[in-house]
N, C-alpha and C. Protein backbone atom coordinates (compact mmCIF):
# COMPACT_ATOMS: atom_id res chain seq x y z
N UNK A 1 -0.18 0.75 -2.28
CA UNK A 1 -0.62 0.60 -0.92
C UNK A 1 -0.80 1.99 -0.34
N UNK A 2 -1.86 1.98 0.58
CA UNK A 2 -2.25 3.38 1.45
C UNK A 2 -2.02 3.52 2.94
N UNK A 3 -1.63 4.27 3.32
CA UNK A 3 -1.79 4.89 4.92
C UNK A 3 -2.80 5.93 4.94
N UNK A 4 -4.08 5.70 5.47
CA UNK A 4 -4.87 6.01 5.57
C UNK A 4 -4.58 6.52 7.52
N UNK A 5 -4.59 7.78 7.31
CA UNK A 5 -4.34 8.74 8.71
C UNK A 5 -5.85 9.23 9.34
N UNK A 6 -6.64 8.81 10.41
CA UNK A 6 -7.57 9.47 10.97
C UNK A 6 -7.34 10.61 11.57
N UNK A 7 -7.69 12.16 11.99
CA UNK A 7 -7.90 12.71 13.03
C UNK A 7 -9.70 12.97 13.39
N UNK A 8 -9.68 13.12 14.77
CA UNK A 8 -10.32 13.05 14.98
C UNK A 8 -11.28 14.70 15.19
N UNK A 9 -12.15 15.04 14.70
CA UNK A 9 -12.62 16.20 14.71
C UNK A 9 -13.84 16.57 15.40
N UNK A 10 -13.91 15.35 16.53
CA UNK A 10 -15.10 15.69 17.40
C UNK A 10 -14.78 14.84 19.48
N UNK A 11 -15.58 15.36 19.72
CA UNK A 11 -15.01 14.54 21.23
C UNK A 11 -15.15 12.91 21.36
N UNK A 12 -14.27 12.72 22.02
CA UNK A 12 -14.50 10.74 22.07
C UNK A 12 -15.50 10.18 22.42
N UNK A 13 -16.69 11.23 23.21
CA UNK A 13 -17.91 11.33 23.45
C UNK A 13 -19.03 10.28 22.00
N UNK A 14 -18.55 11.69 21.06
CA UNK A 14 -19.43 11.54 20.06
C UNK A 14 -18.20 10.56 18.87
N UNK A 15 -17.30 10.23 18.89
CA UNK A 15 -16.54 9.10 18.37
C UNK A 15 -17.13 8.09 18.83
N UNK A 16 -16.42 7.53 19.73
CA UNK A 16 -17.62 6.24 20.94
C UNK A 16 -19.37 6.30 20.43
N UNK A 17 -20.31 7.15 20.31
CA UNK A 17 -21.29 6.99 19.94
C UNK A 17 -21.54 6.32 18.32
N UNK A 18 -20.72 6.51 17.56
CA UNK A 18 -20.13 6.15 15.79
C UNK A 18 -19.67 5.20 15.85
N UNK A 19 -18.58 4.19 16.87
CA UNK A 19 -18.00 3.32 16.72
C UNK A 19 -17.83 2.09 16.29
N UNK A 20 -19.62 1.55 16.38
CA UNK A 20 -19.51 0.55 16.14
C UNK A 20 -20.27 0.49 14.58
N UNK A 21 -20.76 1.63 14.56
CA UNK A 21 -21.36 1.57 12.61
C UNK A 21 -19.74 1.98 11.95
N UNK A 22 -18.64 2.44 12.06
CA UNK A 22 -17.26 2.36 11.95
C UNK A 22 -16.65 1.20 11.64
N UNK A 23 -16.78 0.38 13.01
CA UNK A 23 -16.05 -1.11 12.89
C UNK A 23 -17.00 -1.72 11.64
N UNK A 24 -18.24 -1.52 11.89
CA UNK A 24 -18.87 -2.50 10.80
C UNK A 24 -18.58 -1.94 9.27
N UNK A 25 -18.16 -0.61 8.97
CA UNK A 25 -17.75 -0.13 7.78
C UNK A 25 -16.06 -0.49 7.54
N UNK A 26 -15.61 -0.88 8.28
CA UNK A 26 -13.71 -1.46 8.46
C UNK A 26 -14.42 -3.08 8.38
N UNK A 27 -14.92 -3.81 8.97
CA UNK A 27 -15.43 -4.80 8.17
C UNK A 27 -16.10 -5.44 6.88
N UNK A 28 -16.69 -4.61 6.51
CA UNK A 28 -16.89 -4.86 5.58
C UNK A 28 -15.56 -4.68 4.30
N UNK A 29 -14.79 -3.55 4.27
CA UNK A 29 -14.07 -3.49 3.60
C UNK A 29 -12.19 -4.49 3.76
N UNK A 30 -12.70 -4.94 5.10
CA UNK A 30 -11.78 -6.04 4.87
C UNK A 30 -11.94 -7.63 4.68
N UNK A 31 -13.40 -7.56 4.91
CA UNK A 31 -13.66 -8.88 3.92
C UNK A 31 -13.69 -8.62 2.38
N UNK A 32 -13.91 -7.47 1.90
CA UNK A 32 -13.31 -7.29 0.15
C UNK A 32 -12.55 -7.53 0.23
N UNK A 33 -10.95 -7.34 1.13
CA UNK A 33 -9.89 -7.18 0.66
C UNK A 33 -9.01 -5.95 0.65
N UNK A 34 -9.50 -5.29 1.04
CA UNK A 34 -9.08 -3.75 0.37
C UNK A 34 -8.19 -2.85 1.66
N UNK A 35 -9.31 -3.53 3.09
CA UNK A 35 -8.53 -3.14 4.20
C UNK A 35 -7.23 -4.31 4.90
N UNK A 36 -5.94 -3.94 5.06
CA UNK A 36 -5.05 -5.02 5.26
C UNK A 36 -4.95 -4.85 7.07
N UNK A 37 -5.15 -3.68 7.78
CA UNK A 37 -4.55 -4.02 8.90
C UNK A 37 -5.77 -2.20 9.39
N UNK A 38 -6.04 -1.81 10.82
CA UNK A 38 -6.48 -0.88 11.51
C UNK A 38 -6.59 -0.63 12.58
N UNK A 39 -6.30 0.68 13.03
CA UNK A 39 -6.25 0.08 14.83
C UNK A 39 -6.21 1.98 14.85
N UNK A 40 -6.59 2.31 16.38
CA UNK A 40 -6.53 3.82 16.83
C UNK A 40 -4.89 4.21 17.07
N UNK A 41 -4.81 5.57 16.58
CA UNK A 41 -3.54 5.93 17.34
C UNK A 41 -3.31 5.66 18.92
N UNK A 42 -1.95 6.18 19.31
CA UNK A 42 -1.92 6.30 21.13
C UNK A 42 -1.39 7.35 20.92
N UNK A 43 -1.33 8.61 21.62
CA UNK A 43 -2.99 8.57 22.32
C UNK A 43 -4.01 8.19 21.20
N UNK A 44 -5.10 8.34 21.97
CA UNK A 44 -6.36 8.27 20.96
C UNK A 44 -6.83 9.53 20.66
N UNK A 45 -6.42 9.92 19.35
CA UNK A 45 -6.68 10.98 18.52
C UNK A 45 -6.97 11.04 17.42
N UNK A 46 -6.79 9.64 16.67
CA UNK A 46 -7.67 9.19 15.44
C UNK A 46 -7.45 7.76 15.28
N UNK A 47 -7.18 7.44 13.96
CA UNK A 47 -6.68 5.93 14.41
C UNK A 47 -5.83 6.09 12.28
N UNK A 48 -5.63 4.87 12.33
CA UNK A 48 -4.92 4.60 10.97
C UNK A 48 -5.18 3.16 10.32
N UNK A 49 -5.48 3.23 8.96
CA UNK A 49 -5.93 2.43 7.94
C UNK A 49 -5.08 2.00 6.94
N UNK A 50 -4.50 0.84 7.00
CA UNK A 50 -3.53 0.31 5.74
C UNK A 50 -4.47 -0.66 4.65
N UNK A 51 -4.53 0.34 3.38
CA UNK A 51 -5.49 -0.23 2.66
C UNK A 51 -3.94 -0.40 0.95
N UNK A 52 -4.72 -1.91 0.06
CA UNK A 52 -4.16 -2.13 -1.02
C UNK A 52 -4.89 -2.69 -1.67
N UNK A 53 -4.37 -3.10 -2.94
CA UNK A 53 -5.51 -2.90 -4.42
C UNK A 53 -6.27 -2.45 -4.43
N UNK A 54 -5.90 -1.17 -4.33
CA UNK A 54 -7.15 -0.36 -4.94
C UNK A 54 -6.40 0.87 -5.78
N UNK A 55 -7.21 1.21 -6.58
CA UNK A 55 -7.07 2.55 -6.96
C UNK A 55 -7.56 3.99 -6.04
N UNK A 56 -6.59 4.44 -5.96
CA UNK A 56 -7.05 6.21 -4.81
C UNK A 56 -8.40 6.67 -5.45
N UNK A 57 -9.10 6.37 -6.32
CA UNK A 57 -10.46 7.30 -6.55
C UNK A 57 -11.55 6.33 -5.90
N UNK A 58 -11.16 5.29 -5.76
CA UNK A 58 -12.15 3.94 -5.55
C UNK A 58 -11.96 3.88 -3.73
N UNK A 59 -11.17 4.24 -3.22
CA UNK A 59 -10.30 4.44 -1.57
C UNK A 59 -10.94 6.00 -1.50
N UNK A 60 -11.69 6.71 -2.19
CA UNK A 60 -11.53 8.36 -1.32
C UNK A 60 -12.88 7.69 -1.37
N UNK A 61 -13.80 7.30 -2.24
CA UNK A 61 -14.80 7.07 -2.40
C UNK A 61 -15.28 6.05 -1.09
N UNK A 62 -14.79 5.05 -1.08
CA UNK A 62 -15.02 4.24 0.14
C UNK A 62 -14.74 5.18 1.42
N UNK A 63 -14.02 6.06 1.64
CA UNK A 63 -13.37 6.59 2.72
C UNK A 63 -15.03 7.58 2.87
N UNK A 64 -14.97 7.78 2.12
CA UNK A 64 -16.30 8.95 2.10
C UNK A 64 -17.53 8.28 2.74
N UNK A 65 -17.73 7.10 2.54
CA UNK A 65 -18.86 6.27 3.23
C UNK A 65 -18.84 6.23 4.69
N UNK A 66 -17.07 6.15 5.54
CA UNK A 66 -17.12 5.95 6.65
C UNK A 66 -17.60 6.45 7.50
N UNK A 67 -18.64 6.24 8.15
CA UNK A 67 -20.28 6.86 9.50
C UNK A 67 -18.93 8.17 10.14
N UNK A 68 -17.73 7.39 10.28
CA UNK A 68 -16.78 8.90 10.74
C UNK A 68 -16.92 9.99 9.56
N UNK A 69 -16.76 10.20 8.36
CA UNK A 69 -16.84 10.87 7.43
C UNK A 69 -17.83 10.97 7.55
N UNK A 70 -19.16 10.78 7.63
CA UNK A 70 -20.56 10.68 6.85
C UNK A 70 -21.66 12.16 8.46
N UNK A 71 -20.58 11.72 9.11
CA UNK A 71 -21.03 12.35 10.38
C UNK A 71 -19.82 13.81 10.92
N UNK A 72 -19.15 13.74 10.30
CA UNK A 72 -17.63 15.07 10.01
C UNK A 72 -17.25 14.96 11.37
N UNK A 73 -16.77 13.76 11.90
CA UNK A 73 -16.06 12.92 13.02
C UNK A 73 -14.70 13.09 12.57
N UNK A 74 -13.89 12.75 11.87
CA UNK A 74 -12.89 12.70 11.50
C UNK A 74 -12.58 13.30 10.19
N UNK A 75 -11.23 13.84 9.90
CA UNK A 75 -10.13 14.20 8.60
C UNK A 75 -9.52 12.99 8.60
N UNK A 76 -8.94 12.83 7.20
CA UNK A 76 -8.23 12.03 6.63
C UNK A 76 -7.31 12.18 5.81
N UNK A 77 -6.48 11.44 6.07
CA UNK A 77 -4.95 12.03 5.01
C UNK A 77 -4.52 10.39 4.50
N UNK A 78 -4.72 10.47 3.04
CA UNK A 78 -4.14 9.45 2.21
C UNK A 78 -2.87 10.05 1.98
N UNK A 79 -1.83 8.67 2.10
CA UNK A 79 -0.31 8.35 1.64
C UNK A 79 -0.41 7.15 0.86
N UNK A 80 -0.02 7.66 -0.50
CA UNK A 80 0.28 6.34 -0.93
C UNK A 80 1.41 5.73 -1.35
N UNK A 81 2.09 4.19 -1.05
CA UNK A 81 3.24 4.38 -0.90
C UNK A 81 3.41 3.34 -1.58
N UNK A 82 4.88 2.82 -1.90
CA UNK A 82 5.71 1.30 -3.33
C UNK A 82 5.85 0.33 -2.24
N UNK A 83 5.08 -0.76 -1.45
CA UNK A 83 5.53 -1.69 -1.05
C UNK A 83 6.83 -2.36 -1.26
N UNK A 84 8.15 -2.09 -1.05
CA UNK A 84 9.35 -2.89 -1.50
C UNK A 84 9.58 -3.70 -1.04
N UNK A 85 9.36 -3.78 0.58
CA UNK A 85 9.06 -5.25 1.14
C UNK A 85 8.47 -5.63 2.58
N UNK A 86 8.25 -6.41 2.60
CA UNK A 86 7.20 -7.14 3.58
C UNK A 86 7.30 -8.39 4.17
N UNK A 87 6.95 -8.14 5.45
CA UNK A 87 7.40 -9.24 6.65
C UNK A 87 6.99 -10.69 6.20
N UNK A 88 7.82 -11.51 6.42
CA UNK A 88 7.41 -12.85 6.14
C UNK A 88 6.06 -13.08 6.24
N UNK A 89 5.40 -14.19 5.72
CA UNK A 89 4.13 -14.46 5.79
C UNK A 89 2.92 -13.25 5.18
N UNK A 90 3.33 -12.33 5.41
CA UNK A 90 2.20 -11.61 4.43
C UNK A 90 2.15 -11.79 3.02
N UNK A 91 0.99 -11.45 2.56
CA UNK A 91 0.42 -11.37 1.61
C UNK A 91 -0.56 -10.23 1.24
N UNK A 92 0.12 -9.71 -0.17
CA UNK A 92 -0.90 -8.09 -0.81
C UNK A 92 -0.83 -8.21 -1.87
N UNK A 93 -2.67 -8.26 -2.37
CA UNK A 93 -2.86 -8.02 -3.81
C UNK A 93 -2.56 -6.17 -3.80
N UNK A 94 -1.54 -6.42 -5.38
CA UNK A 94 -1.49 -5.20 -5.99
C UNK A 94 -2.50 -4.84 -6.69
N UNK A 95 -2.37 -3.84 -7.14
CA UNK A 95 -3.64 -3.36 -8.26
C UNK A 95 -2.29 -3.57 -9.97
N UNK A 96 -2.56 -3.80 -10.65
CA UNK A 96 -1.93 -3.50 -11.77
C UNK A 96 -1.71 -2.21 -12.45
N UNK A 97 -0.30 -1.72 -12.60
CA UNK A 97 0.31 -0.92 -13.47
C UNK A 97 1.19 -0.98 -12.42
């Protein structure tokens, strides 16, 4: 599993102008599966991405598509971390190994 960290490297001006080709790139990748949960920091200074099953080369690669990346709107900092446990009712595909 990933923590996917936004900052933001341009004004909320030109964030807000990206936003919604953004949401539609966080949609799409959570109807694969891949995105589990996303939302902006508080303050708003980037936001954060909890992504699983995936492999990190297949996640920098997708990350690289995001209109924030594609437009040098935002840095990003992958964490990847051992799920040991999790709130009732969820559910996360692992990747195998």
């Amino acid at each position: 599993m990933y923590v996917v960290s936004l900052t933001y490297q341009a004004s909320l001006e030109a964030i807000d102008e990206a936003l919604e080709a953004h949401r539609q790139f966080l949609d799409t990748h959570f109807a694969a599966g891949v995105f589990i949960a996303a939302g902006p920091k508080v303050p708003r200074e980037g936001g954060v991405i909890l992504a699983a099953g995936i492999e990190r080369e297949r996640l920098d690669a997708i990350l690289a598509t995001d209109p924030f990346a594609v437009k040098g709107l935002a840095g990003y900092t992958v964490t990847e971390f051992k799920a040991t446990r999790i709130g009732a009712g969820v559910q996360l595909q692992t990747r195998a190994g």
